[in-house]
PDB file of N, CA and C in Angstrom:
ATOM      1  N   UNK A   1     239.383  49.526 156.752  1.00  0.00           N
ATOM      2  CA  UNK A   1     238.458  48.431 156.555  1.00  0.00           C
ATOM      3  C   UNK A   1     237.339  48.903 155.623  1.00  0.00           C
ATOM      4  N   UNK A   2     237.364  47.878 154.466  1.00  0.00           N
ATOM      5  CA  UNK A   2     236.042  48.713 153.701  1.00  0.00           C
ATOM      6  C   UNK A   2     235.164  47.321 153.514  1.00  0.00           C
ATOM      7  N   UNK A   3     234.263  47.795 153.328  1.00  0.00           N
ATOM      8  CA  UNK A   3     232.717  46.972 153.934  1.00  0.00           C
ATOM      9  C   UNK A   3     232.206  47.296 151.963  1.00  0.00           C
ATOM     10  N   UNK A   4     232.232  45.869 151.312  1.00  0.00           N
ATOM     11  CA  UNK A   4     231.983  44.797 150.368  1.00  0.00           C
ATOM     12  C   UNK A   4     230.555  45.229 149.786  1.00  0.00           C
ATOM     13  N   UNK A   5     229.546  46.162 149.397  1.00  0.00           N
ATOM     14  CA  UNK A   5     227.933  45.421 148.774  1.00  0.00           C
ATOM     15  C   UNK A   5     227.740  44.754 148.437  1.00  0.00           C
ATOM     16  N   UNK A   6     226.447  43.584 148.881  1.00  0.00           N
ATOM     17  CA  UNK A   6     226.184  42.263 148.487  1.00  0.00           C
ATOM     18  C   UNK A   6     226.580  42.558 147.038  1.00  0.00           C
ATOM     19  N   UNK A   7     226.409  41.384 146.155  1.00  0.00           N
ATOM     20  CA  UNK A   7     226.794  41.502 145.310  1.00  0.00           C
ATOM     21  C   UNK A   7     224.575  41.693 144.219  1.00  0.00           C
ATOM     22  N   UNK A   8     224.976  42.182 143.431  1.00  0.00           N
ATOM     23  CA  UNK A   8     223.276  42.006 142.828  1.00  0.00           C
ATOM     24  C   UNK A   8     222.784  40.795 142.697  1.00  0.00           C
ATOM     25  N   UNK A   9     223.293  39.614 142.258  1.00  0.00           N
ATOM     26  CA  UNK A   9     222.408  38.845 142.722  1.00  0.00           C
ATOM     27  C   UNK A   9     222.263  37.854 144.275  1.00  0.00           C
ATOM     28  N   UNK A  10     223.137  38.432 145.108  1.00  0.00           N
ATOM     29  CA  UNK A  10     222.590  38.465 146.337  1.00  0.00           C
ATOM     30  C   UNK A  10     221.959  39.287 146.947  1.00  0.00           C
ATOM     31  N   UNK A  11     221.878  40.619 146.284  1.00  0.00           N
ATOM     32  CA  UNK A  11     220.768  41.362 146.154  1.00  0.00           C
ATOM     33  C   UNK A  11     219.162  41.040 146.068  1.00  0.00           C
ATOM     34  N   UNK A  12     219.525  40.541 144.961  1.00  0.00           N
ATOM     35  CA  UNK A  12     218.363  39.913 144.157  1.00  0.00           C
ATOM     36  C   UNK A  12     217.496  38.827 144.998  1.00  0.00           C
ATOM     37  N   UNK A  13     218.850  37.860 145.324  1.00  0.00           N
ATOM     38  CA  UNK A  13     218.037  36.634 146.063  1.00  0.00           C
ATOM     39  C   UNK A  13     217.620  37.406 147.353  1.00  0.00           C
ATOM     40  N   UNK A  14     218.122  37.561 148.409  1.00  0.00           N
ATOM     41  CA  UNK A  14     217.679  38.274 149.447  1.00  0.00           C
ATOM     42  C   UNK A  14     216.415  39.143 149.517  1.00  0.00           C
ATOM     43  N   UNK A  15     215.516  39.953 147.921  1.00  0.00           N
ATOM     44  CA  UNK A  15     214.675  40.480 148.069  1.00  0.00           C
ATOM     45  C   UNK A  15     213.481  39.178 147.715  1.00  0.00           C
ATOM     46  N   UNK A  16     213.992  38.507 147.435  1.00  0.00           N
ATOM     47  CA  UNK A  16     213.191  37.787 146.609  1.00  0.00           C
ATOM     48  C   UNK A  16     212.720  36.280 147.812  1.00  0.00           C
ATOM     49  N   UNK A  17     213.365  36.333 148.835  1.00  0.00           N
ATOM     50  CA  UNK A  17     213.319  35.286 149.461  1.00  0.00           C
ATOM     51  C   UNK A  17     211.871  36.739 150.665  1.00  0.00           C
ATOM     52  N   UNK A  18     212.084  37.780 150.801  1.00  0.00           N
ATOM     53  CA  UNK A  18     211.662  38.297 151.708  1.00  0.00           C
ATOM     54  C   UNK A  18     209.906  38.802 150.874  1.00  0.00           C
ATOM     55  N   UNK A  19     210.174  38.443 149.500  1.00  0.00           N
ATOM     56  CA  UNK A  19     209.067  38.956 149.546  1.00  0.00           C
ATOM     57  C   UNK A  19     207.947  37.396 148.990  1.00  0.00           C
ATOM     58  N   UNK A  20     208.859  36.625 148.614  1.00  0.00           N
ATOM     59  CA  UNK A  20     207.923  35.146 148.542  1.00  0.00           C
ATOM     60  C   UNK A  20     206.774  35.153 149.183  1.00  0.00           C
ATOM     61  N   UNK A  21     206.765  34.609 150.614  1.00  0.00           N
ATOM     62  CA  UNK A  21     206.042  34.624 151.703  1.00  0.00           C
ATOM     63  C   UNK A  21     204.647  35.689 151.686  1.00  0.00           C
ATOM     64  N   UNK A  22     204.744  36.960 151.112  1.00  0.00           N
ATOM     65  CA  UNK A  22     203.945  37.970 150.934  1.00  0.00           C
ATOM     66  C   UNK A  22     203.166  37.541 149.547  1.00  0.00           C
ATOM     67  N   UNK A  23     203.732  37.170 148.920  1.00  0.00           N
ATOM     68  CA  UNK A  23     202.909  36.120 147.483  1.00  0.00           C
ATOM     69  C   UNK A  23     202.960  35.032 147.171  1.00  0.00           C
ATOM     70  N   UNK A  24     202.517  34.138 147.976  1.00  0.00           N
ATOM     71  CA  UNK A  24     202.753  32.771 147.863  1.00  0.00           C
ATOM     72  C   UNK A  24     201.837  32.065 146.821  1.00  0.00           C
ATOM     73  N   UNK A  25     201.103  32.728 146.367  1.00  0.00           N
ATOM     74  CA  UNK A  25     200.429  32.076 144.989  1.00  0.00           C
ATOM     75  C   UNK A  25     201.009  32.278 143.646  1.00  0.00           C
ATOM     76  N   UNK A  26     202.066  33.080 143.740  1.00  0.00           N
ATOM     77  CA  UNK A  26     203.096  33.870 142.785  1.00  0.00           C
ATOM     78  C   UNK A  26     204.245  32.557 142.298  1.00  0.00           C
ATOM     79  N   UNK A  27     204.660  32.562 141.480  1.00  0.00           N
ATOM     80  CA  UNK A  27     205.772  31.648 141.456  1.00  0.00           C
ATOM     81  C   UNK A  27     206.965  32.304 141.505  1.00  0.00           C
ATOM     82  N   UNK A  28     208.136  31.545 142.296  1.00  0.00           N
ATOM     83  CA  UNK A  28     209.306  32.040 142.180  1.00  0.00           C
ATOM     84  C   UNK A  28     209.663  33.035 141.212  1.00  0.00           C
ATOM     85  N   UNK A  29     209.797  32.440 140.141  1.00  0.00           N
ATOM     86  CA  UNK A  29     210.285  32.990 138.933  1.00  0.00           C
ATOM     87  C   UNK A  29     209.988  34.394 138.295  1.00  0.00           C
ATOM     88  N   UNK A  30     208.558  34.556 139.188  1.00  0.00           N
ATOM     89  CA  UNK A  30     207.497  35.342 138.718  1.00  0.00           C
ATOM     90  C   UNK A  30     208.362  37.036 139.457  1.00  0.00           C
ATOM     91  N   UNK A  31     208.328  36.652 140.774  1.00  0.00           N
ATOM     92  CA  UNK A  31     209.044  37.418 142.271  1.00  0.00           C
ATOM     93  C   UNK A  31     210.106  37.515 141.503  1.00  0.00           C
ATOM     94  N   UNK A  32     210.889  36.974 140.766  1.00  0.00           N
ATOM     95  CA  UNK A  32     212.408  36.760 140.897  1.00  0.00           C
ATOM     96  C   UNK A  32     212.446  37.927 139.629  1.00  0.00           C
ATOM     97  N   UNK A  33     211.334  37.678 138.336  1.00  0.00           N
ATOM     98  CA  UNK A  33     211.582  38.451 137.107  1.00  0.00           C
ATOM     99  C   UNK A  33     210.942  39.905 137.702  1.00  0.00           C
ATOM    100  N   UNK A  34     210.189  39.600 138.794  1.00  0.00           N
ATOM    101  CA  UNK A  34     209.788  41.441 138.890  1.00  0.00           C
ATOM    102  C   UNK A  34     211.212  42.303 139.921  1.00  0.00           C
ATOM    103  N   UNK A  35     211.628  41.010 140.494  1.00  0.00           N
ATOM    104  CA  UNK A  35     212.814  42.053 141.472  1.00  0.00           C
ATOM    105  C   UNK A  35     213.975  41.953 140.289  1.00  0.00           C
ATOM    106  N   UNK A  36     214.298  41.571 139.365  1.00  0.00           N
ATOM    107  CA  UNK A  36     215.354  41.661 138.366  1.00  0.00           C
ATOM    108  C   UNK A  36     214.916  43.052 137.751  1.00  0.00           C
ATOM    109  N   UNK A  37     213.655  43.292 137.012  1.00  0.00           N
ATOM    110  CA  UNK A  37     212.991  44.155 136.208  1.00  0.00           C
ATOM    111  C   UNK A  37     213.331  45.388 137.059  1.00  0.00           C
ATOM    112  N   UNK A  38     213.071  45.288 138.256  1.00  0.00           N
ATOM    113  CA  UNK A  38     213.085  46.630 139.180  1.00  0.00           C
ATOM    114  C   UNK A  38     214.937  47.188 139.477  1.00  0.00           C
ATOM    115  N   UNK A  39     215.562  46.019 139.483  1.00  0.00           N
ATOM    116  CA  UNK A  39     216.747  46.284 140.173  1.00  0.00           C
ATOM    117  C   UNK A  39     217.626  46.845 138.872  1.00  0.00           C
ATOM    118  N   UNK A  40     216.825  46.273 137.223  1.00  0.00           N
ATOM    119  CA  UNK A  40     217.617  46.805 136.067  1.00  0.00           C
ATOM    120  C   UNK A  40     217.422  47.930 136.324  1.00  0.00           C
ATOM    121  N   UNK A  41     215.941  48.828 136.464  1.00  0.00           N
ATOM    122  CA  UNK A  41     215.346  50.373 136.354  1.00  0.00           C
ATOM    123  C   UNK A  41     216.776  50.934 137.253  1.00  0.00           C
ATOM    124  N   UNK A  42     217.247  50.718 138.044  1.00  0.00           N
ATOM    125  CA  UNK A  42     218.287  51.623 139.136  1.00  0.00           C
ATOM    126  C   UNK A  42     219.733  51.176 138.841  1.00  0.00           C
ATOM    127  N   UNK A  43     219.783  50.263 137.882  1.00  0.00           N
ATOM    128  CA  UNK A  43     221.402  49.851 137.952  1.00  0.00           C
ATOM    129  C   UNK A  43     221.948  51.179 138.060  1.00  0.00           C
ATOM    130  N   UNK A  44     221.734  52.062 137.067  1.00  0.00           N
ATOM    131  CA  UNK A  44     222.549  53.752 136.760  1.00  0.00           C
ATOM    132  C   UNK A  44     222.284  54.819 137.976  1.00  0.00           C
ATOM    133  N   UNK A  45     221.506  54.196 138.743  1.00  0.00           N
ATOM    134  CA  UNK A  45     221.510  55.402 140.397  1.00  0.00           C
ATOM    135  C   UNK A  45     222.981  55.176 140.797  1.00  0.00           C
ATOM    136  N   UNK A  46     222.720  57.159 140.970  1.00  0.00           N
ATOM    137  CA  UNK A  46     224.234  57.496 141.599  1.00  0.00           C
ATOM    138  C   UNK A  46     224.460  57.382 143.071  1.00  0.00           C
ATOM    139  N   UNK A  47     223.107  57.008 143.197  1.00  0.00           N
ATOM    140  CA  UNK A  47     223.341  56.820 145.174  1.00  0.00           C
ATOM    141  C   UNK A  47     223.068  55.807 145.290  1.00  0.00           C
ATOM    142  N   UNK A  48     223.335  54.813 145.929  1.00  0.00           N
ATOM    143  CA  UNK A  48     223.626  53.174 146.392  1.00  0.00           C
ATOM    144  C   UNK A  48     222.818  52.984 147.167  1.00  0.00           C
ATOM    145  N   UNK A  49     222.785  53.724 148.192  1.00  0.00           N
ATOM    146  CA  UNK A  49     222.631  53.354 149.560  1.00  0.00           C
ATOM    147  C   UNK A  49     221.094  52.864 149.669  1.00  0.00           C
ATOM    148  N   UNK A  50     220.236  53.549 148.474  1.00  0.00           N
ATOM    149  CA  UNK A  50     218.834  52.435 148.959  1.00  0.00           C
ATOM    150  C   UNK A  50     218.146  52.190 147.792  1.00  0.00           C
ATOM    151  N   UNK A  51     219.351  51.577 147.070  1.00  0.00           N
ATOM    152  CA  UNK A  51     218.368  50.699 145.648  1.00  0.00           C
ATOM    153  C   UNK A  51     217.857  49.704 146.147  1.00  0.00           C
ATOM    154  N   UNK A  52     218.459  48.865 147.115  1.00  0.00           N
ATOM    155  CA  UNK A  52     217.626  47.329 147.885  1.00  0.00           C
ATOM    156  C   UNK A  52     216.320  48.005 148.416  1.00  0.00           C
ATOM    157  N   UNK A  53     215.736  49.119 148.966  1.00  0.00           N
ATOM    158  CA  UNK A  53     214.785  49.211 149.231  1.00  0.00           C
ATOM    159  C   UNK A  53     213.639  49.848 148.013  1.00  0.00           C
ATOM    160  N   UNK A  54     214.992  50.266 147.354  1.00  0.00           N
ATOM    161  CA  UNK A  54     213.859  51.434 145.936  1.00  0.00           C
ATOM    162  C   UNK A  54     213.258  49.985 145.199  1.00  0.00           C
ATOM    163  N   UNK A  55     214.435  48.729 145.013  1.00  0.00           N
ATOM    164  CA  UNK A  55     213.816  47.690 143.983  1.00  0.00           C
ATOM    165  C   UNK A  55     212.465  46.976 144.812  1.00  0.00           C
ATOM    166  N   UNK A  56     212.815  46.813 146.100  1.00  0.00           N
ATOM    167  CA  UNK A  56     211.801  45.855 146.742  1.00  0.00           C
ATOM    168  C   UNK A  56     210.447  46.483 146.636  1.00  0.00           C
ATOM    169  N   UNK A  57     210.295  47.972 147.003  1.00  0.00           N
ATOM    170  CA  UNK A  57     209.037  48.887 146.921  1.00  0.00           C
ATOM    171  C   UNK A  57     208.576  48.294 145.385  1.00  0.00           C
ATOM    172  N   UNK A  58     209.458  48.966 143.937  1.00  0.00           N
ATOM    173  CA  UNK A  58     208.671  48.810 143.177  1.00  0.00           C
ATOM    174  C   UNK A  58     208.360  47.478 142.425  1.00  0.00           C
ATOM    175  N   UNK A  59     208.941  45.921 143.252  1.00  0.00           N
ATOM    176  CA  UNK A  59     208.630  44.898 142.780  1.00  0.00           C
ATOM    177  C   UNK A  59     207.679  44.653 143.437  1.00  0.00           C
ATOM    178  N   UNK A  60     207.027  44.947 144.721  1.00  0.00           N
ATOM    179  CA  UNK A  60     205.908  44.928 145.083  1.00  0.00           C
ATOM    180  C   UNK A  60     204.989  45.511 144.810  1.00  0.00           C
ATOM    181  N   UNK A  61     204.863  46.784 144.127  1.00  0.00           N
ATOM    182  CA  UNK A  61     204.228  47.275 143.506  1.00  0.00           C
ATOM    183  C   UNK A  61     203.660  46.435 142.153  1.00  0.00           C
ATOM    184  N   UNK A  62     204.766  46.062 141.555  1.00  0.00           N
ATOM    185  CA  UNK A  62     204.307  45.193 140.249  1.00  0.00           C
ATOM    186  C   UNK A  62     203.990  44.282 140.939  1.00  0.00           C
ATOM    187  N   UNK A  63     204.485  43.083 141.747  1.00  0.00           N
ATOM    188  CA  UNK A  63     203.544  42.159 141.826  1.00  0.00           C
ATOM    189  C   UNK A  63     202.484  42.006 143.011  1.00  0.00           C
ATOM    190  N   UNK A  64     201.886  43.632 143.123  1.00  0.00           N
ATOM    191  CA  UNK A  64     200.351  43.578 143.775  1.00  0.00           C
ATOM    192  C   UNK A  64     199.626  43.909 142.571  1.00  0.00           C
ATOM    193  N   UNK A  65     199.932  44.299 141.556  1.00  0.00           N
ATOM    194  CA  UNK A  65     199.168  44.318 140.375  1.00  0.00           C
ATOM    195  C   UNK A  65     199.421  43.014 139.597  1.00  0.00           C
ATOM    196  N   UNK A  66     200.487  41.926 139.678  1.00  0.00           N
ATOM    197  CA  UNK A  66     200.055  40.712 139.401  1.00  0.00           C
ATOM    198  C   UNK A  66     199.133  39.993 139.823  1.00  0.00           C
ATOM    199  N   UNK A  67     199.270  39.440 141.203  1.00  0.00           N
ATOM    200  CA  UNK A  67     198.495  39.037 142.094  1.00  0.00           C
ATOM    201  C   UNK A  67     196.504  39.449 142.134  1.00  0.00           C
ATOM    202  N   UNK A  68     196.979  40.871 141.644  1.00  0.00           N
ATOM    203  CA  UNK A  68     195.088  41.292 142.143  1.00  0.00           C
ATOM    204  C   UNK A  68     194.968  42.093 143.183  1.00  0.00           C
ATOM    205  N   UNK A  69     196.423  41.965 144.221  1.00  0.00           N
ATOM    206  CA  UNK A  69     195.789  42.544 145.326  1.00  0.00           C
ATOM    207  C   UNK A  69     195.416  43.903 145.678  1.00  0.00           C
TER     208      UNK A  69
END
């Protein structure tokens, strides 16, 4: 039995739905182009197992420097 990785842009949506809520003055699109931007930086990581958390860290990173916060 082998077990599937979301695919990237269910990747994508999934970070992007979790981090909305945390910037709600942000627009979608805004969340959506910083978790794309982040998830391009790692496409070429040789280890898998925690680009969903490496992209989410550094799209929050960029968008707490959008935001102001």
């Amino acid at each position: 039995m082998t077990h599937e990785p979301p695919s990237r842009e269910q990747t994508i949506d999934e970070i992007v739905v979790r981090l909305q809520p945390r910037f709600p003055a942000l627009a979608e699109s805004t969340i959506r182009d910083a978790v794309t931007e982040a998830f391009d930086e790692l496409k070429d990581a040789r280890v898998r197992d925690f680009v969903e958390v490496l992209v989410e860290k550094q799209a929050k990173k960029h968008l707490k420097q959008i935001d102001g916060l």
